[in-house]
Every structure is written in C-alpha cells, then in structure tokens.
N, C-alpha and C. Protein backbone atom coordinates (compact mmCIF):
# COMPACT_ATOMS: atom_id res chain seq x y z
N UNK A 1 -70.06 -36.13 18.32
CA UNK A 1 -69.57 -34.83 17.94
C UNK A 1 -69.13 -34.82 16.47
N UNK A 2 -68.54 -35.70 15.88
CA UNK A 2 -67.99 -36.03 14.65
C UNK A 2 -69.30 -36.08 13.76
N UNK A 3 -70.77 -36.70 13.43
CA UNK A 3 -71.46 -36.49 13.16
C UNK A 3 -72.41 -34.79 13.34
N UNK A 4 -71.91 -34.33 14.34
CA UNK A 4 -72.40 -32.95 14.69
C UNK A 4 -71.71 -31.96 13.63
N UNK A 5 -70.54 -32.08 13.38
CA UNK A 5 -69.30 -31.57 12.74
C UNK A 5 -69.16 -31.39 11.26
N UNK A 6 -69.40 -32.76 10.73
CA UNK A 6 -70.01 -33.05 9.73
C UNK A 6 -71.28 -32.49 9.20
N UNK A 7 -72.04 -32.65 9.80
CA UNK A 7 -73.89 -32.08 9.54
C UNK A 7 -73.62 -30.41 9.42
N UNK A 8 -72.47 -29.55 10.07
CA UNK A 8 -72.30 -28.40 10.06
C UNK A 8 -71.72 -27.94 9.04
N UNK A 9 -70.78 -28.54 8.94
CA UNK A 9 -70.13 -28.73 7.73
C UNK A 9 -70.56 -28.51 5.96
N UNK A 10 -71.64 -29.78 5.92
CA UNK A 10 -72.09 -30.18 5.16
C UNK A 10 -73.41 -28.79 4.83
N UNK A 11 -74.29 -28.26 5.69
CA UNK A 11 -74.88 -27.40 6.09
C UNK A 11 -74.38 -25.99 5.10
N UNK A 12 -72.86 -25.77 5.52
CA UNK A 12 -72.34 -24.53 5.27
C UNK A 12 -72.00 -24.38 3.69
N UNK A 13 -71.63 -25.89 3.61
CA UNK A 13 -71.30 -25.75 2.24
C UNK A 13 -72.26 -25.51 1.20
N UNK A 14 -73.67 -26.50 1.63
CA UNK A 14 -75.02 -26.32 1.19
C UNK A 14 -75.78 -24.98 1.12
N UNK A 15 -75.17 -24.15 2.09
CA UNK A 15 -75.80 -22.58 2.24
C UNK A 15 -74.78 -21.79 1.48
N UNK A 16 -73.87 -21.81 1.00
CA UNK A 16 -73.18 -21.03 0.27
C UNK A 16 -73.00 -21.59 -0.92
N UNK A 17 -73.00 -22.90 -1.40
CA UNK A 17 -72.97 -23.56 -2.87
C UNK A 17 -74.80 -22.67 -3.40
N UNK A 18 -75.84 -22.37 -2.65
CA UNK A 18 -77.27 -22.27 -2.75
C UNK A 18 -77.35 -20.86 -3.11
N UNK A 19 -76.06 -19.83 -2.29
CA UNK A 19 -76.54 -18.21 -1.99
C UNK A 19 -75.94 -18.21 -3.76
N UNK A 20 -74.59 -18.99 -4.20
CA UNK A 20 -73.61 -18.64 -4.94
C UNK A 20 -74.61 -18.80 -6.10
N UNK A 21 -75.24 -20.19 -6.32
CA UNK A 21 -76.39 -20.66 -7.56
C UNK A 21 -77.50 -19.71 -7.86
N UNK A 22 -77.42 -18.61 -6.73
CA UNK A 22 -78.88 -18.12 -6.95
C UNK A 22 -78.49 -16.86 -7.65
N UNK A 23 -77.18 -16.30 -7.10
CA UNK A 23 -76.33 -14.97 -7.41
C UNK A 23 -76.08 -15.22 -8.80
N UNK A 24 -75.68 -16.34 -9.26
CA UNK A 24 -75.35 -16.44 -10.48
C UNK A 24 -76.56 -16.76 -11.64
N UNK A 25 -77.80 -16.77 -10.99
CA UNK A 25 -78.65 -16.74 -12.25
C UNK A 25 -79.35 -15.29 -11.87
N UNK A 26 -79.13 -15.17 -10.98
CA UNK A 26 -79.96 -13.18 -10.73
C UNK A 26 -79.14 -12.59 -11.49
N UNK A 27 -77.74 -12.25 -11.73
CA UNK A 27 -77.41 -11.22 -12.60
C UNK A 27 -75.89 -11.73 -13.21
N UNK A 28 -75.83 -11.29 -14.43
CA UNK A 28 -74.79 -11.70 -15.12
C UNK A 28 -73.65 -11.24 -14.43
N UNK A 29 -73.22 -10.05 -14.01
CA UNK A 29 -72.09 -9.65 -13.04
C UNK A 29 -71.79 -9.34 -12.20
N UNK A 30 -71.22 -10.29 -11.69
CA UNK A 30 -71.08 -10.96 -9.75
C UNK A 30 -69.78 -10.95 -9.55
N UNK A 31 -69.05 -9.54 -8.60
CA UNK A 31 -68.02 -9.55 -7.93
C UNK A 31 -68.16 -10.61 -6.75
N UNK A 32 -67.30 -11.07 -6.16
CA UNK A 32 -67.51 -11.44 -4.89
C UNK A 32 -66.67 -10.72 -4.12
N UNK A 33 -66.87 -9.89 -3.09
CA UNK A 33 -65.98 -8.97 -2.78
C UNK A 33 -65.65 -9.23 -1.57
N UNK A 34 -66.06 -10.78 -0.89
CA UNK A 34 -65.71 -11.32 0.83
C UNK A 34 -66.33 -12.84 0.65
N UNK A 35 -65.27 -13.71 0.87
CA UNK A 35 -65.95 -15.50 1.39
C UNK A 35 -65.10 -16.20 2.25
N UNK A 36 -65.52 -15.72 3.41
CA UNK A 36 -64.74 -16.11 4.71
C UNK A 36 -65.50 -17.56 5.06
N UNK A 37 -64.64 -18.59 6.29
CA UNK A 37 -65.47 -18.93 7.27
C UNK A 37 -64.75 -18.19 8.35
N UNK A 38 -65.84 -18.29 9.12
CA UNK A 38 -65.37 -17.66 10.55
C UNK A 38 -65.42 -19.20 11.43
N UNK A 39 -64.78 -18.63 12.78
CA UNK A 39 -64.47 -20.11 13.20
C UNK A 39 -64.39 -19.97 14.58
N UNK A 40 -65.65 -20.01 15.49
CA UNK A 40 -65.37 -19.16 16.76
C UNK A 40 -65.47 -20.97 17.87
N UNK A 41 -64.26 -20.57 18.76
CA UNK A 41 -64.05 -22.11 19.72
C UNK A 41 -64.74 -21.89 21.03
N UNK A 42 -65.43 -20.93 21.18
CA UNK A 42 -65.71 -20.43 22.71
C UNK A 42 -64.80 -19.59 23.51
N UNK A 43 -63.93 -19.46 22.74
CA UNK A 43 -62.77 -17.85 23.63
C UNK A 43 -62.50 -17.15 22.31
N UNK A 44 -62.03 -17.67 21.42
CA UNK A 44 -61.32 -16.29 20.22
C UNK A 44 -62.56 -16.85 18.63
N UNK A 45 -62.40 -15.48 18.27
CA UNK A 45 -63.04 -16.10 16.43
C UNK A 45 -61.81 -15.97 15.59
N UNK A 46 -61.74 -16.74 15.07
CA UNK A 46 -60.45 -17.17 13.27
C UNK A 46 -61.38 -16.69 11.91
N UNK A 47 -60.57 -16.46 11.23
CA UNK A 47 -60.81 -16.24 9.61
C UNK A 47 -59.99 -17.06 9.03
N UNK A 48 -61.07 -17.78 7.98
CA UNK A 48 -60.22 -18.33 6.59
C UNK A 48 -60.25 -17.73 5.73
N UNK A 49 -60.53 -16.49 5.05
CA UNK A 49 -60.63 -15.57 4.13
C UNK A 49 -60.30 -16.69 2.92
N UNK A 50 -60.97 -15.97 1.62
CA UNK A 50 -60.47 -16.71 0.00
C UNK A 50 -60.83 -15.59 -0.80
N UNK A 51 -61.58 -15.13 -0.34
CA UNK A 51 -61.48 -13.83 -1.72
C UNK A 51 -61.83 -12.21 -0.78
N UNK A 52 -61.29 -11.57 -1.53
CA UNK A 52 -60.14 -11.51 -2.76
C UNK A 52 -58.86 -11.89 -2.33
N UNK A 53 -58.68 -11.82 -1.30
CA UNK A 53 -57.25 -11.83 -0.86
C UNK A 53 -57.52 -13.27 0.01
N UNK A 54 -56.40 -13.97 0.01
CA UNK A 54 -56.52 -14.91 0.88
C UNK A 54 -56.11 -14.61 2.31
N UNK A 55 -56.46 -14.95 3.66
CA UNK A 55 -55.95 -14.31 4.40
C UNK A 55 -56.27 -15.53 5.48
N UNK A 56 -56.13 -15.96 6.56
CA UNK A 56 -56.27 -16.75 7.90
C UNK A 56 -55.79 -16.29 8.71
N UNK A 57 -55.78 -16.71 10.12
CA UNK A 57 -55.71 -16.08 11.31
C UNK A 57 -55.61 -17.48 12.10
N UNK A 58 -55.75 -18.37 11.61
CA UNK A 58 -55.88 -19.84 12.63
C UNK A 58 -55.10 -20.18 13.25
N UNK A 59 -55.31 -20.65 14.76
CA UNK A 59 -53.85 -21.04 15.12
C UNK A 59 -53.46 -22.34 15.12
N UNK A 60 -51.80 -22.75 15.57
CA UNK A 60 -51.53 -24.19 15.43
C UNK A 60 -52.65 -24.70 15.72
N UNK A 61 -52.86 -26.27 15.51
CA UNK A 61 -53.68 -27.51 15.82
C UNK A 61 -55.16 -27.21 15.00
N UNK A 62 -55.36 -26.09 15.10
CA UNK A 62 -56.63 -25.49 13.82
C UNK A 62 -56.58 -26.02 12.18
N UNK A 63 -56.65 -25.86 11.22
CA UNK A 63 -56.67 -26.15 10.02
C UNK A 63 -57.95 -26.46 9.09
N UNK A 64 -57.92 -25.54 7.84
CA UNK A 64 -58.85 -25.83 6.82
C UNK A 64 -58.65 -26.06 6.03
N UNK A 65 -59.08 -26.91 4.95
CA UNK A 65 -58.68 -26.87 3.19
C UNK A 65 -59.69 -26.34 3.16
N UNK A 66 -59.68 -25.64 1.61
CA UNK A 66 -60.79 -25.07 0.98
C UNK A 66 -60.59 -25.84 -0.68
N UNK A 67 -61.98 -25.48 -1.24
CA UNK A 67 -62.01 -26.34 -2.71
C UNK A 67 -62.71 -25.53 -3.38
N UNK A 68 -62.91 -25.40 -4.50
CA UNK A 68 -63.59 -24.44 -5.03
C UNK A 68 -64.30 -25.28 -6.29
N UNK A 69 -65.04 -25.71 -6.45
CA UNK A 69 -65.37 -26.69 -7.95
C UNK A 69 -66.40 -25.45 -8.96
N UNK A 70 -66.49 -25.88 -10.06
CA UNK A 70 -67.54 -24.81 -10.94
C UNK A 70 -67.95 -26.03 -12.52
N UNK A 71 -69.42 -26.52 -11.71
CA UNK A 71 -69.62 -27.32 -13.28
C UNK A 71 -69.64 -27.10 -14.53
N UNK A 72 -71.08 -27.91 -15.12
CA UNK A 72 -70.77 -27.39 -16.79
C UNK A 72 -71.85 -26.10 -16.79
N UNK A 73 -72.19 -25.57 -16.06
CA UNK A 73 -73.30 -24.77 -16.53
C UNK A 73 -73.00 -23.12 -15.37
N UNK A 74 -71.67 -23.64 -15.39
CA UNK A 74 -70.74 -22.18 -14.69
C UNK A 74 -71.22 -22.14 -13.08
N UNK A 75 -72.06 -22.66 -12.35
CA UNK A 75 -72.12 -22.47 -10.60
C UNK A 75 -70.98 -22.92 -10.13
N UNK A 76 -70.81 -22.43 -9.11
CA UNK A 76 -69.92 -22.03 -8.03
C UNK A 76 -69.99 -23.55 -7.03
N UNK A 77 -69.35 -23.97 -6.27
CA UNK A 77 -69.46 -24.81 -4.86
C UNK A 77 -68.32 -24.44 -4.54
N UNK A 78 -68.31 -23.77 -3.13
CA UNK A 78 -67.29 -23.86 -1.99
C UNK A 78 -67.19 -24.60 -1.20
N UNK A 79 -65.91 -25.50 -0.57
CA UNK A 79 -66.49 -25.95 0.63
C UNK A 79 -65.06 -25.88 1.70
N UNK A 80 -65.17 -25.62 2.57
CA UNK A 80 -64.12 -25.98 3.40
C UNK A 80 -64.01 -27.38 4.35
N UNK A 81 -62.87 -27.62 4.36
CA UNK A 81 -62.91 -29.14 5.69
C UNK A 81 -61.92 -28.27 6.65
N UNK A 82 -63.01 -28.51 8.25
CA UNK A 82 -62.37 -28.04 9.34
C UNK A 82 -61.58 -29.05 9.78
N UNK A 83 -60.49 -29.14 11.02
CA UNK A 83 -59.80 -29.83 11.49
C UNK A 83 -59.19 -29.55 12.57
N UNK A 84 -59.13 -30.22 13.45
CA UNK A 84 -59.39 -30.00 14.92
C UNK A 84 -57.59 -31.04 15.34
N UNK A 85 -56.77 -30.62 14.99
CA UNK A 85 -55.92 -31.92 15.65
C UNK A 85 -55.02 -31.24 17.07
N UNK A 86 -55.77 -30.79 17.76
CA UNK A 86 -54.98 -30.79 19.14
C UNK A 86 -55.70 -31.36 19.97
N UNK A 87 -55.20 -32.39 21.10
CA UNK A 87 -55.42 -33.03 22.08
C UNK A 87 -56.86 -32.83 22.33
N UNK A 88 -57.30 -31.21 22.90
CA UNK A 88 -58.38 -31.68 23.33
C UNK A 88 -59.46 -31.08 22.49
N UNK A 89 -60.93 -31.98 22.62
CA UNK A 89 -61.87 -31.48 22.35
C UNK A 89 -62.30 -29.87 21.73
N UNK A 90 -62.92 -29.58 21.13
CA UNK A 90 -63.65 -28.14 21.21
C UNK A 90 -65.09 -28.46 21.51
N UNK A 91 -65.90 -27.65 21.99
CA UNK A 91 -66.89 -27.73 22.80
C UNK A 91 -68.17 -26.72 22.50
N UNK A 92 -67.29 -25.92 22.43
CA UNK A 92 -68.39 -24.55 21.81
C UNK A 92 -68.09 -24.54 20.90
N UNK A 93 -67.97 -25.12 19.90
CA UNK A 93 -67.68 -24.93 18.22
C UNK A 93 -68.78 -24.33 17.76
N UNK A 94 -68.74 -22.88 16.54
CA UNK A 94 -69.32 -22.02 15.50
C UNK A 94 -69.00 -22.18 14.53
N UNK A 95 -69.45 -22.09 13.50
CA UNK A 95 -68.55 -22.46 11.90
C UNK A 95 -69.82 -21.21 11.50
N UNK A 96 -69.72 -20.35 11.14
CA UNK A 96 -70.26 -18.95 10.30
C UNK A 96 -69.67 -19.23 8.84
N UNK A 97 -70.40 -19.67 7.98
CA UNK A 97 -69.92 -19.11 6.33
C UNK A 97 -70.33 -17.49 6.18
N UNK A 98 -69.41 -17.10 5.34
CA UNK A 98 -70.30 -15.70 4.36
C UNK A 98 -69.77 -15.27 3.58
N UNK A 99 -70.25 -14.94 2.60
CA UNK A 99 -70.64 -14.71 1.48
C UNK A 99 -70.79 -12.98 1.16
N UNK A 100 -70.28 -12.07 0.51
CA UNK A 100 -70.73 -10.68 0.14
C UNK A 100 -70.50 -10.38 -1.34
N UNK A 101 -71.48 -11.08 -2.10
CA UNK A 101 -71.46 -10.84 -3.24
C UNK A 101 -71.80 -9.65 -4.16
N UNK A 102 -71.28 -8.67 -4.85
CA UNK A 102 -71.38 -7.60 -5.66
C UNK A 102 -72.06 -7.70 -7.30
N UNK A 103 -73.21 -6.99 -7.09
CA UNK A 103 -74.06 -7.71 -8.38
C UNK A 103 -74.26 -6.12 -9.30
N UNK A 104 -73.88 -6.92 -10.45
CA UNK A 104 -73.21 -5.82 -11.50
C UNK A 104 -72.99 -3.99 -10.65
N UNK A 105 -71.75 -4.38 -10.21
CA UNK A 105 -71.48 -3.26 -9.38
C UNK A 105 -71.01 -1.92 -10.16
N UNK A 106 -70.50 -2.27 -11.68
CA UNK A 106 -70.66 -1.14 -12.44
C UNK A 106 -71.87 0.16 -12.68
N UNK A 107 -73.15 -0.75 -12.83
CA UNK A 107 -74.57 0.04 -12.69
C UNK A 107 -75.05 -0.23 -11.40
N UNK A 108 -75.16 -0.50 -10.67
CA UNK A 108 -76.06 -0.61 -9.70
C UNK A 108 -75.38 -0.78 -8.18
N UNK A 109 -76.45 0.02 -7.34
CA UNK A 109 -75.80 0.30 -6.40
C UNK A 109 -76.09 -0.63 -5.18
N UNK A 110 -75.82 -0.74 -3.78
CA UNK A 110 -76.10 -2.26 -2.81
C UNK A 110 -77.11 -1.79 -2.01
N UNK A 111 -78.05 -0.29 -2.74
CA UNK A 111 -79.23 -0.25 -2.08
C UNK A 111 -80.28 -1.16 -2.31
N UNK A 112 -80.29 -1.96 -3.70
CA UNK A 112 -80.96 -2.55 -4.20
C UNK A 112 -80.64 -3.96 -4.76
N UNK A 113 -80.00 -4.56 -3.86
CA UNK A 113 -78.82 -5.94 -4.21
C UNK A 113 -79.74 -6.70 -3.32
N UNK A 114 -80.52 -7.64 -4.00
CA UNK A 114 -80.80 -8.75 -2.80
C UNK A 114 -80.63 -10.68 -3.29
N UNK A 115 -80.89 -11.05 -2.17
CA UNK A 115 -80.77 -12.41 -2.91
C UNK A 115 -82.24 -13.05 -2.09
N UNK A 116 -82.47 -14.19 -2.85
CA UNK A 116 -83.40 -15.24 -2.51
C UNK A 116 -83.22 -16.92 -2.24
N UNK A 117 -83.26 -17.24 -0.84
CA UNK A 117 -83.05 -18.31 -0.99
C UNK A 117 -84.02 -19.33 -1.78
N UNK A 118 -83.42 -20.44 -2.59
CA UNK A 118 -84.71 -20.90 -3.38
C UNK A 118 -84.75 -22.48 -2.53
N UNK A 119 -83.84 -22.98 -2.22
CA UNK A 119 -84.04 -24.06 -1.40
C UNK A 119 -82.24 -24.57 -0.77
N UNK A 120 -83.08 -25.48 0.65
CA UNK A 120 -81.17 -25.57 1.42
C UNK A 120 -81.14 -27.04 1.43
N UNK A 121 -80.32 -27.48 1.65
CA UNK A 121 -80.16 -29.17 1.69
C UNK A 121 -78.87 -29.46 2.77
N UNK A 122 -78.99 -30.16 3.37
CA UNK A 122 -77.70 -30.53 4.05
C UNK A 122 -77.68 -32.37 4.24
C-alpha cells in the first residue's frame, strides 16, 4: 500500500508540476484562481485548498504538507505529502489534484482557455 501511495502521490505532483509548465509557457498571464487536493477515504471527501485562500477541511489523524518550489526559468512544482496516522488503514483511498488556472483573464475570456498536455512522468 505504501508503494501504491507513493506512485499516487508522485503521479499528482507530476500532473500538476506538467498542467502548471505548460500554463506558463502558453500565456504570459496566469491567475490561478483554485489548487486543491481533494482527498476522498471511501465515506467523506476533504480539501486542502492553497490558492487563493488557504482553506482544509481534514480531520484529526489526516494531514498534508504542501511545498511550492519555482526554478530558474520561473515554473511552478506543487506537491503535497499525504499522511495517514490513525490506527487503521484507509482502503478506498482517492487523491484528486486540480488545478483552475486563469489565462490572461484581463483580455480573454474561459470560452477559449485551453491547455495541452505535452508529456506525464511519475
């Protein structure tokens, strides 16, 4: 499971470090106007919210860090570490990233906002 966890993990961060790299060479001005994980156990879903507002919903024994890095050539990497420390197991574990990025939202409107994945890695 710990290798399962990891690979998901690693996955999410890879799909949103990828959406963020691609947003940032499609257009010079990129709100981000939502970058949650969602966090569903098999009975309730959690939010880790980070932008704009920080916000969570997790309960005891739950827990995330989040990190935010930005190299020399200005991209983005998010990543969160999940953490599981109550007694038992989770079983149905979901980890949902997302992402709602706003691309030069001064001119242009989100009829015509798209992105391209160019490649994923995990």
């Amino acid at each position: 499971m710990h290798s399962l966890l990891k690979g998901i993990i690693t996955s999410l961060v890879g799909i949103i470090g990828f959406c963020a790299v691609t947003y940032a060479h499609a257009a010079p001005d990129i709100t981000i106007e939502r970058l949650s994980l969602f966090i569903y156990d098999g009975t309730n879903t959690y939010e880790d919210r980070r932008f704009p507002d920080a916000a969570s919903n997790l309960p005891a024994g739950l827990t995330v860090t989040f990190n935010e890095t930005i190299d020399a050539s200005q991209n983005r990497t998010w990543a969160w570490t999940f953490r599981n420390t109550n007694a038992a197991a989770l079983t149905n574990l979901h980890l949902t990233g997302f992402i709602d990025p706003d691309l030069s939202a001064s001119t242009n409107t989100y009829f015509n906002e798209y992105g391209e994945l160019i490649a994923l890695s995990a």
